[in-house]
Protein backbone atom coordinates (compact mmCIF):
# COMPACT_ATOMS: atom_id res chain seq x y z
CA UNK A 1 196.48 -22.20 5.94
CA UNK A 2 193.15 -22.37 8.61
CA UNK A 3 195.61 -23.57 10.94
CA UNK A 4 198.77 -21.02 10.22
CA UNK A 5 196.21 -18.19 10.43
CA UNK A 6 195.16 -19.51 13.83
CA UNK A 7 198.61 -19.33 15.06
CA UNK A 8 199.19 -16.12 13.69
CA UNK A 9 196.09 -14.27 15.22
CA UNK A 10 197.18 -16.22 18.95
CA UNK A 11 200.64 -14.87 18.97
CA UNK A 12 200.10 -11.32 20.07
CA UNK A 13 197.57 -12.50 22.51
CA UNK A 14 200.38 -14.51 24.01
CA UNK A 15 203.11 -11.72 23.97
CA UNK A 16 200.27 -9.41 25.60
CA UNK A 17 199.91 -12.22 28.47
CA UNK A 18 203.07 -13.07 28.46
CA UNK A 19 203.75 -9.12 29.59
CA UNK A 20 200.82 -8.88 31.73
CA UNK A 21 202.37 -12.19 33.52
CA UNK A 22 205.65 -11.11 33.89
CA UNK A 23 204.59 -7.44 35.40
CA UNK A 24 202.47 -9.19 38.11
CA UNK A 25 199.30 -8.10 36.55
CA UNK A 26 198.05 -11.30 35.54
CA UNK A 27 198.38 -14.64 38.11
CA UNK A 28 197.92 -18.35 36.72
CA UNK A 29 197.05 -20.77 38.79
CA UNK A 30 194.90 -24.68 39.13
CA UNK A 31 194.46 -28.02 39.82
CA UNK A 32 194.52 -31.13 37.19
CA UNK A 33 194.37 -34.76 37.55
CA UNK A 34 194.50 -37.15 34.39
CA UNK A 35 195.49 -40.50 33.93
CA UNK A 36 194.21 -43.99 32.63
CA UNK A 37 193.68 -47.64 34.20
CA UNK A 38 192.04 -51.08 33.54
CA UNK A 39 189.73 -53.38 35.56
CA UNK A 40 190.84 -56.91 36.75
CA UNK A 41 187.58 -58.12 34.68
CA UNK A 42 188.05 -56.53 31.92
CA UNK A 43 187.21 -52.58 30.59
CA UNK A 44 188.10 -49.56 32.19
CA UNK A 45 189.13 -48.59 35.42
CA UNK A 46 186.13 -47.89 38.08
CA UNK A 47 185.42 -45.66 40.79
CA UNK A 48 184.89 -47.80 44.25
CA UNK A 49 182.25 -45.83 46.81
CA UNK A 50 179.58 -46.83 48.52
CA UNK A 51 176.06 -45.24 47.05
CA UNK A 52 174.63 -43.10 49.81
CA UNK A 53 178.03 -41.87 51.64
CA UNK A 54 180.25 -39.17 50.71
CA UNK A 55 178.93 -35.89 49.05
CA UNK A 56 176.01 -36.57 48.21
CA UNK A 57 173.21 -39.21 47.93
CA UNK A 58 174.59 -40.76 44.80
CA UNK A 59 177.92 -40.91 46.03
CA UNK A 60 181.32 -40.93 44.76
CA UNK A 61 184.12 -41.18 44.57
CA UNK A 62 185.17 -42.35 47.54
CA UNK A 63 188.64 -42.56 49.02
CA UNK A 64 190.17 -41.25 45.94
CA UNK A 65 193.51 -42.70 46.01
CA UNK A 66 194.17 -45.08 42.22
CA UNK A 67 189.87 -44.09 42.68
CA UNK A 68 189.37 -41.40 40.23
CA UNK A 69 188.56 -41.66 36.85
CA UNK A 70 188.26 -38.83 34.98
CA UNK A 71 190.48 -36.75 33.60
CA UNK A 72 189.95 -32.57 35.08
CA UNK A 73 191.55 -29.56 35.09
CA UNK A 74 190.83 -25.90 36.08
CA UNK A 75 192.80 -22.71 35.34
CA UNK A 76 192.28 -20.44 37.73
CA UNK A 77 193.44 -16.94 36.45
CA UNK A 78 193.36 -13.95 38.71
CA UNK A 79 193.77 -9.99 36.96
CA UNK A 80 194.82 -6.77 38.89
CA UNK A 81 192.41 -5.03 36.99
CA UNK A 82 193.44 -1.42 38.87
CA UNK A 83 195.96 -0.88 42.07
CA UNK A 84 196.68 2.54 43.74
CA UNK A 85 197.83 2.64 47.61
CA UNK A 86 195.27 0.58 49.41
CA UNK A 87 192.58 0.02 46.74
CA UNK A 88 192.67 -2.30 44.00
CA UNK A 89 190.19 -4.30 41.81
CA UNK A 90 190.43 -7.82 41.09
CA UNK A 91 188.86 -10.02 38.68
CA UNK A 92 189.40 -14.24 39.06
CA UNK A 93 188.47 -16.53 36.55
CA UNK A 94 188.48 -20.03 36.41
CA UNK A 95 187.25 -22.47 32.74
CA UNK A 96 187.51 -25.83 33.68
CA UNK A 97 187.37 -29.32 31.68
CA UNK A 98 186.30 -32.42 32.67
CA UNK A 99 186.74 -36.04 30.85
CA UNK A 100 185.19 -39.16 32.10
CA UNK A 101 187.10 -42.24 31.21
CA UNK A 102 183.51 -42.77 28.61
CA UNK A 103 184.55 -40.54 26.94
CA UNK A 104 188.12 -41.14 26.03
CA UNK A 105 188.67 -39.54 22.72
CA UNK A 106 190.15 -35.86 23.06
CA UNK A 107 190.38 -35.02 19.57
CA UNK A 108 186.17 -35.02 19.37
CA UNK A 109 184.79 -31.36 20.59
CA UNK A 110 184.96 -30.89 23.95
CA UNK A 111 181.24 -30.68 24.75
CA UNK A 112 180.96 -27.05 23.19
CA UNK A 113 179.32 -28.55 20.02
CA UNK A 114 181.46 -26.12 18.17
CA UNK A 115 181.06 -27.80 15.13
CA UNK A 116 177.02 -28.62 15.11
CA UNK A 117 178.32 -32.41 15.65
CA UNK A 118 178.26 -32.78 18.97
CA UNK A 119 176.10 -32.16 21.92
CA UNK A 120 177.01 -31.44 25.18
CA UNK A 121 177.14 -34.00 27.80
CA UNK A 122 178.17 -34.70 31.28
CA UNK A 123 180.89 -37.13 29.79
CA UNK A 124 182.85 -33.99 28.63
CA UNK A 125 182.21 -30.70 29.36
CA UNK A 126 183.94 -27.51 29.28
CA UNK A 127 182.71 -24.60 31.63
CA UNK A 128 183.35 -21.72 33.43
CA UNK A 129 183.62 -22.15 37.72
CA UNK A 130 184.20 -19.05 38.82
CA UNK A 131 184.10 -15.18 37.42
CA UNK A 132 184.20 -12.78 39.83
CA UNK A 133 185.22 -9.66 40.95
CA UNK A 134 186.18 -7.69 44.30
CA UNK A 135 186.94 -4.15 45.41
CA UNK A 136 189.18 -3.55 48.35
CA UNK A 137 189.90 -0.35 49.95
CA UNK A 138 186.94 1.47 48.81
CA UNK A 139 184.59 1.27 51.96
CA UNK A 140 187.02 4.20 53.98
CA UNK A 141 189.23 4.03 56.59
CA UNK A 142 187.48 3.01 59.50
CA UNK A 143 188.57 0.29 61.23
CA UNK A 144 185.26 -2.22 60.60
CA UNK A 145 185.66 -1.35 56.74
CA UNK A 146 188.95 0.03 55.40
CA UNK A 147 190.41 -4.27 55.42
CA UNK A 148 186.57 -5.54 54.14
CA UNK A 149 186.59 -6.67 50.63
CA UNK A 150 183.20 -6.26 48.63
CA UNK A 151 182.42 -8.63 46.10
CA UNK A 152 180.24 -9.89 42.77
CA UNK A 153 179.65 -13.06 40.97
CA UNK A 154 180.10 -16.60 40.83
CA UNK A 155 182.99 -18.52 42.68
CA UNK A 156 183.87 -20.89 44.95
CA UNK A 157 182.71 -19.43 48.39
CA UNK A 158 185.09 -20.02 51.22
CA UNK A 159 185.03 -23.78 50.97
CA UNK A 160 186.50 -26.27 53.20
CA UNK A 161 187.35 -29.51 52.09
CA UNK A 162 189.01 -32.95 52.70
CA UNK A 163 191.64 -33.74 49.95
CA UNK A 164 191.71 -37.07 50.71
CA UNK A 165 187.91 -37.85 49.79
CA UNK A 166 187.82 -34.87 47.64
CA UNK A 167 184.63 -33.69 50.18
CA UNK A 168 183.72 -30.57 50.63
CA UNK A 169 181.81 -30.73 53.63
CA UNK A 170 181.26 -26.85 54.38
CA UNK A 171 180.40 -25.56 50.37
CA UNK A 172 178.19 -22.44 49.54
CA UNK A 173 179.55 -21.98 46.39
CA UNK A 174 177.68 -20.29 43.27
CA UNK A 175 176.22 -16.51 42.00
CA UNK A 176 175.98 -14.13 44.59
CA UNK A 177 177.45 -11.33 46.23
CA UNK A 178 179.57 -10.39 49.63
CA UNK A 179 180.80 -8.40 52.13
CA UNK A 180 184.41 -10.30 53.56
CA UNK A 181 186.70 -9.57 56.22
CA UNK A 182 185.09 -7.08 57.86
CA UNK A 183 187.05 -6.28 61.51
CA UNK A 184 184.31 -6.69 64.32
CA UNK A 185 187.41 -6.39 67.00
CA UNK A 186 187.29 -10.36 67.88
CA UNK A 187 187.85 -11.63 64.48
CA UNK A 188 186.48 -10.95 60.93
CA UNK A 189 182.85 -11.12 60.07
CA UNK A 190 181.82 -11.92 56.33
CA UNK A 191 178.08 -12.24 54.95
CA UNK A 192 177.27 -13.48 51.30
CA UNK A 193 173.72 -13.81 49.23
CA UNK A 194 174.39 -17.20 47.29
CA UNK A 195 171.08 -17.72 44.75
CA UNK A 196 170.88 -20.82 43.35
CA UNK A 197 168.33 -20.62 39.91
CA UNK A 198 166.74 -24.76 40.13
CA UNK A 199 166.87 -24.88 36.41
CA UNK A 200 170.54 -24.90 36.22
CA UNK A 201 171.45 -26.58 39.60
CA UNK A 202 171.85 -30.56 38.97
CA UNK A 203 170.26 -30.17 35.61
CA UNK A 204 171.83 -33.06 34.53
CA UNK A 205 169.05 -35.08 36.28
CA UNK A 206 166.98 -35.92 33.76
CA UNK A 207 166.46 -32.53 32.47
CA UNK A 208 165.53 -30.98 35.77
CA UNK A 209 166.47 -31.66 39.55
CA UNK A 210 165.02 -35.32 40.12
CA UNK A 211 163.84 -37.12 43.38
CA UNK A 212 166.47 -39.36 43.26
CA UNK A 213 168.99 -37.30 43.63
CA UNK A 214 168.08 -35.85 47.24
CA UNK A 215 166.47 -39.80 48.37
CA UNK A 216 167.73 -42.49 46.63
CA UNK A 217 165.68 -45.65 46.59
CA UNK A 218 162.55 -43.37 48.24
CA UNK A 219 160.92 -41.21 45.55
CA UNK A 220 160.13 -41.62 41.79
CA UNK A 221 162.95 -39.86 39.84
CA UNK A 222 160.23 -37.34 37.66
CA UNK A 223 158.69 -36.52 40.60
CA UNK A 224 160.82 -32.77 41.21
CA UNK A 225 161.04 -31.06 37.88
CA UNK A 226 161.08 -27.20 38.58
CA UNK A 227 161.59 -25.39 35.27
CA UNK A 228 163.82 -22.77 36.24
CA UNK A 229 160.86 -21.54 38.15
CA UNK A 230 161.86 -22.01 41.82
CA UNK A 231 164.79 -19.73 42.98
CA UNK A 232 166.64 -20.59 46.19
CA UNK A 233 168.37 -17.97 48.03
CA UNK A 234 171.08 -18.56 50.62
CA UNK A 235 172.08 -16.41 53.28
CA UNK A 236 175.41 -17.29 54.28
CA UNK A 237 177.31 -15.93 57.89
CA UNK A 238 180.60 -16.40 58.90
CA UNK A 239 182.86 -15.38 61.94
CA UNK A 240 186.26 -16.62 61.68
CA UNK A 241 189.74 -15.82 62.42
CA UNK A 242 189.29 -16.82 66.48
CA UNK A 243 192.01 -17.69 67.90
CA UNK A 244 191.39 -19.00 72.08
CA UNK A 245 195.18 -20.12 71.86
CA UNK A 246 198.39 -20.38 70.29
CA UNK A 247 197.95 -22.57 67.41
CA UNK A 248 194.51 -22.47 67.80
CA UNK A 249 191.67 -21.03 65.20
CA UNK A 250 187.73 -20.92 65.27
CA UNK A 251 185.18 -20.72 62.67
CA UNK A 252 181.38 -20.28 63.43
CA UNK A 253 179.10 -19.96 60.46
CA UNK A 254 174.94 -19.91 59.83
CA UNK A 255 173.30 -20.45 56.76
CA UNK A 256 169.94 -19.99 55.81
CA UNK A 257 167.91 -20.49 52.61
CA UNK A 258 165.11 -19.07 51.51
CA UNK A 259 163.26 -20.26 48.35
CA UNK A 260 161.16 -18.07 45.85
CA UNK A 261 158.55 -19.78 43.74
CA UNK A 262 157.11 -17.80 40.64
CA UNK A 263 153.62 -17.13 41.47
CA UNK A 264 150.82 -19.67 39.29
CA UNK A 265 153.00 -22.04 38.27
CA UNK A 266 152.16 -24.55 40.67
CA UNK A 267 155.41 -25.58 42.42
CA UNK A 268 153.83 -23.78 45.71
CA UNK A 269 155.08 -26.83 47.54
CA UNK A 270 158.32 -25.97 46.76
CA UNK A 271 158.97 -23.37 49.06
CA UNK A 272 160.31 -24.83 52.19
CA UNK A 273 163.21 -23.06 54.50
CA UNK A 274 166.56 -24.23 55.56
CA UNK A 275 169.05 -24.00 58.10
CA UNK A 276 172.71 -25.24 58.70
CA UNK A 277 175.20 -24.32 61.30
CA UNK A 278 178.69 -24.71 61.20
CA UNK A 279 181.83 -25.28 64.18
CA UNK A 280 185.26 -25.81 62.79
CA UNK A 281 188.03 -25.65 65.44
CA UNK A 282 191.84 -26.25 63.66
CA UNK A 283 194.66 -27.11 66.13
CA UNK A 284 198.11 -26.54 64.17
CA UNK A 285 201.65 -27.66 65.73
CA UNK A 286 200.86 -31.51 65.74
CA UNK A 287 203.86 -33.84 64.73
CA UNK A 288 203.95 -30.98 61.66
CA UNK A 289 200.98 -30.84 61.27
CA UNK A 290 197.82 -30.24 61.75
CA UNK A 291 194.17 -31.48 63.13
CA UNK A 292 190.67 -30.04 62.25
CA UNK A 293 187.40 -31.14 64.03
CA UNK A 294 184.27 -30.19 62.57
CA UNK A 295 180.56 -30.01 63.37
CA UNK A 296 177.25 -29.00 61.70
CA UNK A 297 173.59 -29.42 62.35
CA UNK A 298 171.20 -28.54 60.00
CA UNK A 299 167.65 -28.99 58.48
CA UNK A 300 165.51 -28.48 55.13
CA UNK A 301 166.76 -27.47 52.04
CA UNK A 302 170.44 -27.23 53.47
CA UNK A 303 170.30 -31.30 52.62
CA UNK A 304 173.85 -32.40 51.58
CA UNK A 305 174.84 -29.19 50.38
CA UNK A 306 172.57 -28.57 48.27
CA UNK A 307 169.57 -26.41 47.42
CA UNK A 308 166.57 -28.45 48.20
CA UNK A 309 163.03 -26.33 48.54
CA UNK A 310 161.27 -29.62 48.43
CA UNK A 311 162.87 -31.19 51.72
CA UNK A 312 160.77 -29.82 54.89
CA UNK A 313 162.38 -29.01 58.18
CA UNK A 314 161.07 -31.91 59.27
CA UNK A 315 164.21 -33.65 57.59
CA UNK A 316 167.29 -32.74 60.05
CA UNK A 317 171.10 -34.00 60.31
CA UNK A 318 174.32 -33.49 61.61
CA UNK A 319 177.78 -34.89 61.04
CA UNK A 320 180.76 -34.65 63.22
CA UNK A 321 184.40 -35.10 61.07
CA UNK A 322 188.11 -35.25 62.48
CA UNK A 323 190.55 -34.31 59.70
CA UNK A 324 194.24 -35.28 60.34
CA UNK A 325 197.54 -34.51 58.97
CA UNK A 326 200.63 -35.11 60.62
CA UNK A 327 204.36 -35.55 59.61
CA UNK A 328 205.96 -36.32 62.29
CA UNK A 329 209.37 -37.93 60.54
CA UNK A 330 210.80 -36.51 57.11
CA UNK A 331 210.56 -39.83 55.31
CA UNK A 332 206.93 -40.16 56.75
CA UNK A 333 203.31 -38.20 56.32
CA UNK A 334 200.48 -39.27 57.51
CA UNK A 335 196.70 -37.93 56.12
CA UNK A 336 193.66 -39.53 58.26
CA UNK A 337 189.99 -38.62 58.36
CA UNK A 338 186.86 -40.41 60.60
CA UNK A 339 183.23 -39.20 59.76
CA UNK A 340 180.04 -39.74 61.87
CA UNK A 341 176.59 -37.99 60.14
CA UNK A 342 173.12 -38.99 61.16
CA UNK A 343 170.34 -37.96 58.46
CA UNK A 344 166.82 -38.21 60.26
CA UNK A 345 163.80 -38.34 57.89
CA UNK A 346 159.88 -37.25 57.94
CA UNK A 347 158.77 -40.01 59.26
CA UNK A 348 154.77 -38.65 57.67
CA UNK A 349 156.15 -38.67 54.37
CA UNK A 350 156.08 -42.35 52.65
CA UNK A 351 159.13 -44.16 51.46
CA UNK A 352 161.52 -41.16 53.51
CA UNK A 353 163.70 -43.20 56.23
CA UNK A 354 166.72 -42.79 58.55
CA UNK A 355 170.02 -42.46 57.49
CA UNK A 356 173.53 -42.83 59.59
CA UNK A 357 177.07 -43.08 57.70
CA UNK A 358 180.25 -43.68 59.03
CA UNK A 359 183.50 -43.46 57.57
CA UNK A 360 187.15 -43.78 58.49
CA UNK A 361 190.64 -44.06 56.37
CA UNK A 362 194.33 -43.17 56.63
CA UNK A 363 196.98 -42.67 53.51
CA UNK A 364 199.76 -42.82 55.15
CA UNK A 365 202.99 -41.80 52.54
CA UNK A 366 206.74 -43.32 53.19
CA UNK A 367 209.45 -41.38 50.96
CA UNK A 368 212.76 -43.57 50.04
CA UNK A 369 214.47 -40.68 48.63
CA UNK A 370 213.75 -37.30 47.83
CA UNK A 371 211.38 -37.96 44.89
CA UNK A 372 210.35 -41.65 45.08
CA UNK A 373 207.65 -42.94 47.83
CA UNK A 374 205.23 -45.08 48.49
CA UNK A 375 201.32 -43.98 49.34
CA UNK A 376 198.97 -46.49 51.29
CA UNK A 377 195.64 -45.85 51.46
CA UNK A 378 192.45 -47.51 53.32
CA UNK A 379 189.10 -46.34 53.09
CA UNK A 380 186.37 -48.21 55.22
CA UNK A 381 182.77 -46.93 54.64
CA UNK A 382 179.78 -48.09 57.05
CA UNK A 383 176.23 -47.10 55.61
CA UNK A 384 172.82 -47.96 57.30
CA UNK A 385 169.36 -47.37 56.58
CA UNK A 386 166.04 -48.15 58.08
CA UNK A 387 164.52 -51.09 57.17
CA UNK A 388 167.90 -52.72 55.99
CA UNK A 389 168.21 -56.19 57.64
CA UNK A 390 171.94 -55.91 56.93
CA UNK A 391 174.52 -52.37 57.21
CA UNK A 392 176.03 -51.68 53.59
CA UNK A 393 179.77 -51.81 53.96
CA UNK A 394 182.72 -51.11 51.61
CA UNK A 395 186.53 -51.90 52.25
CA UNK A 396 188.60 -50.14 49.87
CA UNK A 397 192.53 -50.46 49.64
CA UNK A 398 195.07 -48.46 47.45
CA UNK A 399 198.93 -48.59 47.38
CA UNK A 400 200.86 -46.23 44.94
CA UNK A 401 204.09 -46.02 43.93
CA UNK A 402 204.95 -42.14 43.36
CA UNK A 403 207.07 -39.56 41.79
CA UNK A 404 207.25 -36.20 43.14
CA UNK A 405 209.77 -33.14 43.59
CA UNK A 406 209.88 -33.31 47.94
CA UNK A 407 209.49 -35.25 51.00
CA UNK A 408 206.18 -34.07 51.50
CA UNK A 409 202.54 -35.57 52.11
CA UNK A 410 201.35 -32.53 50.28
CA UNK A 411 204.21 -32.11 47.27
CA UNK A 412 202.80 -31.90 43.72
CA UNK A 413 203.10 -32.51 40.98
CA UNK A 414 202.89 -36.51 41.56
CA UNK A 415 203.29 -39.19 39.22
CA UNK A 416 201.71 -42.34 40.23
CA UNK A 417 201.36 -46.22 39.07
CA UNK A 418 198.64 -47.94 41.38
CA UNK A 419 196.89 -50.82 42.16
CA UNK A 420 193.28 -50.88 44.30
CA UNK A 421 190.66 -53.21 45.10
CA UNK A 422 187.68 -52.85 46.85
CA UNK A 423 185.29 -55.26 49.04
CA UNK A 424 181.76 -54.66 49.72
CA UNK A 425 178.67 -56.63 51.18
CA UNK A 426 175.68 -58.14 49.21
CA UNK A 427 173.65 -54.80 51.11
CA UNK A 428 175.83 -52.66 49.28
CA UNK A 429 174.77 -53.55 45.88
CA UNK A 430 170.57 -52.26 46.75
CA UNK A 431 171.14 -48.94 45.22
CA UNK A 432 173.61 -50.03 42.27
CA UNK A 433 176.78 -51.86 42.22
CA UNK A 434 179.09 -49.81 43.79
CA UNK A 435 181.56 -48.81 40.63
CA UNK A 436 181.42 -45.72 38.16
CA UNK A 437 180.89 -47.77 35.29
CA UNK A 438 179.47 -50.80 36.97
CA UNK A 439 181.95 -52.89 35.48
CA UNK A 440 181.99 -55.78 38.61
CA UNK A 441 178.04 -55.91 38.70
CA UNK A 442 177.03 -59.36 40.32
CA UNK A 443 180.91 -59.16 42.67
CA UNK A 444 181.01 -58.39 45.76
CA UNK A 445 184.64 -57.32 45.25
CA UNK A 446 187.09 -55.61 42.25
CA UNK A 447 190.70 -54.74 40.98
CA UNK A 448 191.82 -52.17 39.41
CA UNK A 449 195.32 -50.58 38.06
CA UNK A 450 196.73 -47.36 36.25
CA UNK A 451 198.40 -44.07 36.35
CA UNK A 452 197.60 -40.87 37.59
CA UNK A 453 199.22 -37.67 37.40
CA UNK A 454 197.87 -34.71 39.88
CA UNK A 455 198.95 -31.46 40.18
CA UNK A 456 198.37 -27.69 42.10
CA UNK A 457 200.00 -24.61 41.61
């Protein structure tokens, strides 16, 4: 009867949507990826990366080809809340669920703890990405304005990404609030505020934002505990829509953070700046295709991404990245990426050293008909660090036998049955064997095997 009563109360919730759907008020859109695989030793399947590359300092996951393994998806769902002429209001959310392959079960709560039985954990959550809102058309008619679109809340801010590694390497995502689009003549010009509240950033660490996270191997892990009491608050710049030539487009950005510690609480150390510029130039027209090269410089708490108050000026990088797609036959598509980022420490502060990664893989995908293919991957990763006698390597091969409705690199869904195995040094192994579930500790190589369904729309 619990159940029926259920079913009853969702069914004019469903005609409602159904309506709002079909009379373009209501758009539904995502991204999922689920699946399930085994490891040649036994358990299951592992993630292959090498600890210290990729998006951050604990890595993961690595070329991501047969190399993910959770299950996730995300339901993005945008609402024309009001439309007349040239103004409307939008709201865009997006709840998400993720499973790791630890937490198999699905019939168990989700993480919610609906029931009082459960607690939430980081092996299955459910939680809400983005919910925002924008205003267009309500700034006048002038020419900087009357296109600008003002906007509130928390979403995924203009990111730019690399499917292949699943890195997003230019990311200033979270709360805020914007100004986009506005028409400086030469482009657009868009500004956001970004906050990020420490207590909630990377609170999985322990309880509060840990050491370890920002310098692995360097720093006792309950050293950085801030206690929702350090605020970090990210200016973010953008000037895009250049375009020198045909084909051609330019994006400049600057970012700067600015922390704000609660006065007598004692995290006065906390408080240090950050900067980050950005250069992406995108070349379209290649072999149908298209190439991006990127470059960014930055210093302080801009550190991989993230919002780190604790990491001084002192502590500077940059990375330069080449991001390749061509198709230059129908039965072929080609997706290639090479990565070069040099981290240089505070040499005064104890334990902190140098940092350089290097990366560089290629899936090409050969289609046989208009729905079967086959997708190669190879990942190589190349980490060093000072004081290493040895560089930290990792080798990582995929090949994946797929399922999907064109002849395209980039056609989903896709149904896949892979194989991948992985080789990495004895230097690899100093911060952790590199797996997810460390299931080939003591190897300096692993197999593993599954299926994988991914999808966009």
């Amino acid at each position: 009867m619990k159940a029926l009563s259920l079913i009853k109360a969702a069914l004019p919730l469903a005609l409602i949507c159904g309506s709002l759907v079909a009379d373009d008020v209501v758009e539904i859109h995502g991204y999922m990826r689920a699946g399930v695989g085994r490891s040649s030793n036994g358990g299951e399947q592992a993630s292959f990366y090498l600890p210290g590359a990729i998006n951050n300092p604990s890595g993961g996951p690595g070329y991501r080809l047969g190399n993910e393994q959770d299950n996730y998806f995300e339901l993005a769902i945008d609402v024309k809340a009001y439309e007349k002429g040239s103004t409307n209001f939008k709201l865009h959310f997006r709840p998400t669920f993720r499973q790791w392959n630890g937490s198999r079960d699905a019939s168990v709560d989700a993480g919610g703890n609906v029931d009082g039985s459960h607690s939430a954990t980081q092996n299955q959550m459910v939680f809400l990405r983005e919910g925002w809102g924008e205003a267009n058309g309500v700034l006048g008619d002038s020419t900087l304005l009357k296109d600008a679109s003002l906007w509130m809340g928390r979403r995924f801010y203009q990111r730019h990404d690399v499917h292949m590694i699943d890195f997003y390497y230019w990311n200033n995502s979270g709360d805020g609030v914007g100004l986009e689009n506005i028409d400086v003549g030469l482009g657009k010009f868009s500004y956001a505020y970004i906050q990020a509240d420490r207590n909630n950033v990377d609170g999985g660490w322990n309880g509060g934002v840990t050491g370890w996270a920002h310098f692995p191997g360097t720093v006792n892990s309950d050293v950085y505990n801030f206690n929702g009491k350090v605020v970090v608050a990210s200016h973010d710049l953008r000037w895009s829509g250049l375009a020198p030539w045909e084909g051609a487009s330019l994006t400049l950005g600057f970012q700067y953070n600015e922390p704000s510690v609660r006065k007598g609480t004692g995290n006065q150390a906390f408080t240090n700046l950050g900067r980050r510029w950005h250069l992406e130039y995108q070349q379209s027209g290649i072999l149908g295709g298209d190439n991006k090269l990127y470059f960014t410089k930055g210093d302080g708490s801009t550190f991989w991404n993230w919002y780190n108050p604790e990491v001084n000026t002192k502590i500077n990088w940059w990375m330069v990245m080449d991001n390749l797609f061509i198709q230059p036959l129908p039965e072929l598509g080609i997706g290639a990426v090479a990565i070069h980022r040099v981290q240089n420490e505070d040499s005064s502060q104890p334990g902190h050293r140098d940092m350089t990664w290097d990366s560089i893989g290629a899936r090409p995908v050969w289609f046989f008909t208009n729905h079967i293919s086959l997708a190669a991957e190879v990942g190589y990763d190349r980490f060093k660090v000072t004081g290493d006698t040895e560089t930290r390597t990792m080798l990582k091969k995929t090949l994946a036998l797929q399922f999907s409705p064109q002849k395209s690199w980039w056609s989903r869904p896709v149904l896949r049955l892979f194989v991948t195995k992985a080789n990495w040094n004895k230097t690899a192994t100093n911060w952790g064997t590199p797996s997810g579930l460390g299931v080939f500790s003591g190897s300096q190589a692993g197999t593993t095997f599954g299926a994988q369904v991914e999808a966009w729309w």
